[in-house]
Protein backbone atom coordinates (compact mmCIF):
# COMPACT_ATOMS: atom_id res chain seq x y z
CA UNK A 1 59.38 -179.54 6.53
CA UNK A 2 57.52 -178.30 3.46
CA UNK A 3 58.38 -174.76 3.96
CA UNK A 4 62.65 -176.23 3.93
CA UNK A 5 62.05 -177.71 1.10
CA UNK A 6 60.64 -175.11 -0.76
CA UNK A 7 63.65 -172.66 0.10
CA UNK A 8 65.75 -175.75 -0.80
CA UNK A 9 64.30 -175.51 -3.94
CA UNK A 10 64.04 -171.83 -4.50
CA UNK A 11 67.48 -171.63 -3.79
CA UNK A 12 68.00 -174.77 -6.58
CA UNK A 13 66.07 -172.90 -9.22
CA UNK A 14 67.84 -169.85 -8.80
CA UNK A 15 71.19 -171.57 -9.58
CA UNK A 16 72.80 -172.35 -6.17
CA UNK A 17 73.62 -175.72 -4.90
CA UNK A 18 72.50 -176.95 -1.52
CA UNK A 19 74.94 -179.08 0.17
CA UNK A 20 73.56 -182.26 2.54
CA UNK A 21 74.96 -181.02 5.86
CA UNK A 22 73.54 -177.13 5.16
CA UNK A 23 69.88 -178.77 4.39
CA UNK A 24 70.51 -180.89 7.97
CA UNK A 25 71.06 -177.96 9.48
CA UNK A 26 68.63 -175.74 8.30
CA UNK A 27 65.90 -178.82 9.39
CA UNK A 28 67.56 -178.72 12.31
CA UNK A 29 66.85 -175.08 12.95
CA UNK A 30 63.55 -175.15 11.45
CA UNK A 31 62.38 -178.08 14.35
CA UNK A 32 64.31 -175.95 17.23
CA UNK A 33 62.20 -172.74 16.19
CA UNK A 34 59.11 -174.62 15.87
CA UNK A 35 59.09 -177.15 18.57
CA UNK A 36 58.69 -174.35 21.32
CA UNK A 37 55.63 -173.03 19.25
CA UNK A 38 53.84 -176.23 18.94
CA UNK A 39 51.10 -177.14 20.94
CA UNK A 40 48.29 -173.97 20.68
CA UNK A 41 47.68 -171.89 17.65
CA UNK A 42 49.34 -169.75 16.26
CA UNK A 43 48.29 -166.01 14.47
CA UNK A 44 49.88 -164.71 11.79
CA UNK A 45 51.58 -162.16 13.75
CA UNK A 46 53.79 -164.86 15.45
CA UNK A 47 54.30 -167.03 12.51
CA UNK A 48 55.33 -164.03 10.30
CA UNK A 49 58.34 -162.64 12.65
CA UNK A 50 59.66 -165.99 13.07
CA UNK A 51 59.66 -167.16 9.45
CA UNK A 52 61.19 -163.82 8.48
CA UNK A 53 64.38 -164.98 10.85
CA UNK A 54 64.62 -168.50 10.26
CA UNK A 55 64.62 -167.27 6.88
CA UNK A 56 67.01 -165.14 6.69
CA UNK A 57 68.96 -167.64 8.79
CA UNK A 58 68.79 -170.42 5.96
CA UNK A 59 70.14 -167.75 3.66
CA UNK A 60 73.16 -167.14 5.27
CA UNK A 61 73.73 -171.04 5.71
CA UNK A 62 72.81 -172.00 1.65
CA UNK A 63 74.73 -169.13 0.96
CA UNK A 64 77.80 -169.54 3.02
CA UNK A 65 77.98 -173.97 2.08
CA UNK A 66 77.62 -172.59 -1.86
CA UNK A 67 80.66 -170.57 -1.49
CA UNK A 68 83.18 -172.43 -2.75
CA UNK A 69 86.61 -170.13 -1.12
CA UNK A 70 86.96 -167.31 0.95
CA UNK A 71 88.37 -165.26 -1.91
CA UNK A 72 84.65 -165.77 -4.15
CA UNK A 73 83.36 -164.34 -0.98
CA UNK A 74 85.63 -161.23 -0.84
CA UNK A 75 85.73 -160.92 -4.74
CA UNK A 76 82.09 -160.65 -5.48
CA UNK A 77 79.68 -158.67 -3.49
CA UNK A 78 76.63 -160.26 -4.82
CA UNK A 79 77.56 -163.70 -3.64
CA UNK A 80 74.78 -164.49 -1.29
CA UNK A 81 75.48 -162.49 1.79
CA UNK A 82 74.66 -159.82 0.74
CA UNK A 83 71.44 -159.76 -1.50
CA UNK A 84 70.31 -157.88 -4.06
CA UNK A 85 66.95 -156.04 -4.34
CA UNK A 86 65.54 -158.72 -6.94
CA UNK A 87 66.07 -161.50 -3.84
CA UNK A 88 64.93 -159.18 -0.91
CA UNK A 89 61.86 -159.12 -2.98
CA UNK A 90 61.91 -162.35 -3.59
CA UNK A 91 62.51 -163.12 -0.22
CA UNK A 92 59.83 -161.32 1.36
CA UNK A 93 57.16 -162.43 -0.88
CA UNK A 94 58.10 -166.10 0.15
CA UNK A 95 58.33 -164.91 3.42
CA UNK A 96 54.45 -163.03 3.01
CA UNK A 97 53.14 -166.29 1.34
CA UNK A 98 54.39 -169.05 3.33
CA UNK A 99 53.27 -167.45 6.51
CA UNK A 100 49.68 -166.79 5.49
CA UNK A 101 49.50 -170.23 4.18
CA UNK A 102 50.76 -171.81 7.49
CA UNK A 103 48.38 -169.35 9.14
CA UNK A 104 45.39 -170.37 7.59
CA UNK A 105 46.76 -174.12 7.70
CA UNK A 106 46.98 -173.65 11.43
CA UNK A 107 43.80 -172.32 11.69
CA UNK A 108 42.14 -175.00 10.01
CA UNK A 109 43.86 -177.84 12.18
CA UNK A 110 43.00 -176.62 15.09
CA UNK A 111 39.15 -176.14 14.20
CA UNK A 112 39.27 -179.29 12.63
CA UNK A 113 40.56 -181.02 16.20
CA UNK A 114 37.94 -178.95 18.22
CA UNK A 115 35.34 -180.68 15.92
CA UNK A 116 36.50 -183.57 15.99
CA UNK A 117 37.21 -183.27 19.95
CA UNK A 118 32.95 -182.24 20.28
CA UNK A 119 32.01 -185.25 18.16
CA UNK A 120 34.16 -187.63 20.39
CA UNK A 121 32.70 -186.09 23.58
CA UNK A 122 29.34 -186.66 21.96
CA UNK A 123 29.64 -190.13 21.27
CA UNK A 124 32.04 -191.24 24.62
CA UNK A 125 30.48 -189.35 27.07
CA UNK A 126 27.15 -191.41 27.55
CA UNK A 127 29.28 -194.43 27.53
CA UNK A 128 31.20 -193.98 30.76
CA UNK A 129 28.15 -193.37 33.18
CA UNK A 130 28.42 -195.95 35.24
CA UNK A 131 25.04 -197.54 36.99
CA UNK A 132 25.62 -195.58 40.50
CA UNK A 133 27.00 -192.56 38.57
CA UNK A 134 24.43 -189.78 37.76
CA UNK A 135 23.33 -188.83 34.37
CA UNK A 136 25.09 -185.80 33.06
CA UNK A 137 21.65 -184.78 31.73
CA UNK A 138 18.21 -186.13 31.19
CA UNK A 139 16.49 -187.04 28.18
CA UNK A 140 13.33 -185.24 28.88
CA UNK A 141 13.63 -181.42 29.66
CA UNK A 142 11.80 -180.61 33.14
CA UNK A 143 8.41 -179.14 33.43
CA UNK A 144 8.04 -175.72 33.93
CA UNK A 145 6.45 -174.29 36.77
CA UNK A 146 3.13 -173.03 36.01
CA UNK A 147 3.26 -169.04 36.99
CA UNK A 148 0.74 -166.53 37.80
CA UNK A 149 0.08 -164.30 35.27
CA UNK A 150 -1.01 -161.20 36.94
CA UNK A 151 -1.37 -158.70 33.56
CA UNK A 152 -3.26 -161.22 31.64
CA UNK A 153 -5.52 -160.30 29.42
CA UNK A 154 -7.81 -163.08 27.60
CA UNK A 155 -9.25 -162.39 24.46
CA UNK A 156 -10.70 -165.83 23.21
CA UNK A 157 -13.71 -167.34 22.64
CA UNK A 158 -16.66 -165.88 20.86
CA UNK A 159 -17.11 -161.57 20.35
CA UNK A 160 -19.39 -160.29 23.27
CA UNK A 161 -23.01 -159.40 22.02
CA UNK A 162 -23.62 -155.75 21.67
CA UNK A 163 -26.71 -154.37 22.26
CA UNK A 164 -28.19 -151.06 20.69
């Protein structure tokens, strides 16, 4: 949702217009490429790829709902479809960006739900042992065996007397 509406307004500030149904549809493409990724993190080399297409995607839709007849489209090359070097270099820095910021936003969710998911264990777990149930662990850590020290070699007490 954030990453739509900053190409909706990208494409605002750079002078096109982005009709209602073109921004429904581009949501609506944004949740259908996302939905199957949800659920597990994510690296950068996934997100990257699939911004790069749904990108390009949402070009082609602003682009094509800005043009107003088919004739604008056949008259002027640089009308959208076919971009120019200044927004293919736009493009891919927003591209670049957006995916190392969902990266890194991704990243941070998920350890931040791991932590939280330890804390909760710590805190629910002793609460559902039941009075026939067993402890998951004891309090007190057992005594170790005492063991035989074969190699032992004692050097306490008081230096032996030496005589000359």
């Amino acid at each position: 949702m954030v990453c739509l509406g900053l190409g909706m307004a990208a494409h605002l500030l750079g002078g096109a217009a982005v009709a209602p149904p073109a921004a429904l549809g581009a949501l609506g493409l944004a949740c259908a490429a996302a939905f199957p990724l949800s659920g597990r993190e994510r690296p950068l080399a996934v997100i990257l790829p699939l911004l790069a297409a749904v990108q390009v995607v949402m070009h082609l839709l602003f682009s094509l709902s800005h043009a107003a007849s088919p004739q604008e489209l056949a008259g002027h090359l640089h009308s959208g479809l076919v971009p120019g070097l200044g927004m293919l270099v736009t493009h891919g820095w927003a591209i670049g960006l957006t995916a190392l910021w969902l990266a890194r936003g991704e990243a941070a969710l998920w350890a931040l739900l791991r932590r939280l998911a330890v804390r909760l264990l710590v805190i629910w777990l002793p609460l559902l042992t039941t009075p026939f149930s067993t402890p998951l662990w004891t309090a007190e850590p057992r005594a170790l065996r005492p063991a035989v020290l074969r190699h032992v070699v004692s050097r306490r007490g008081p230096p032996g007397i030496a005589i000359a």
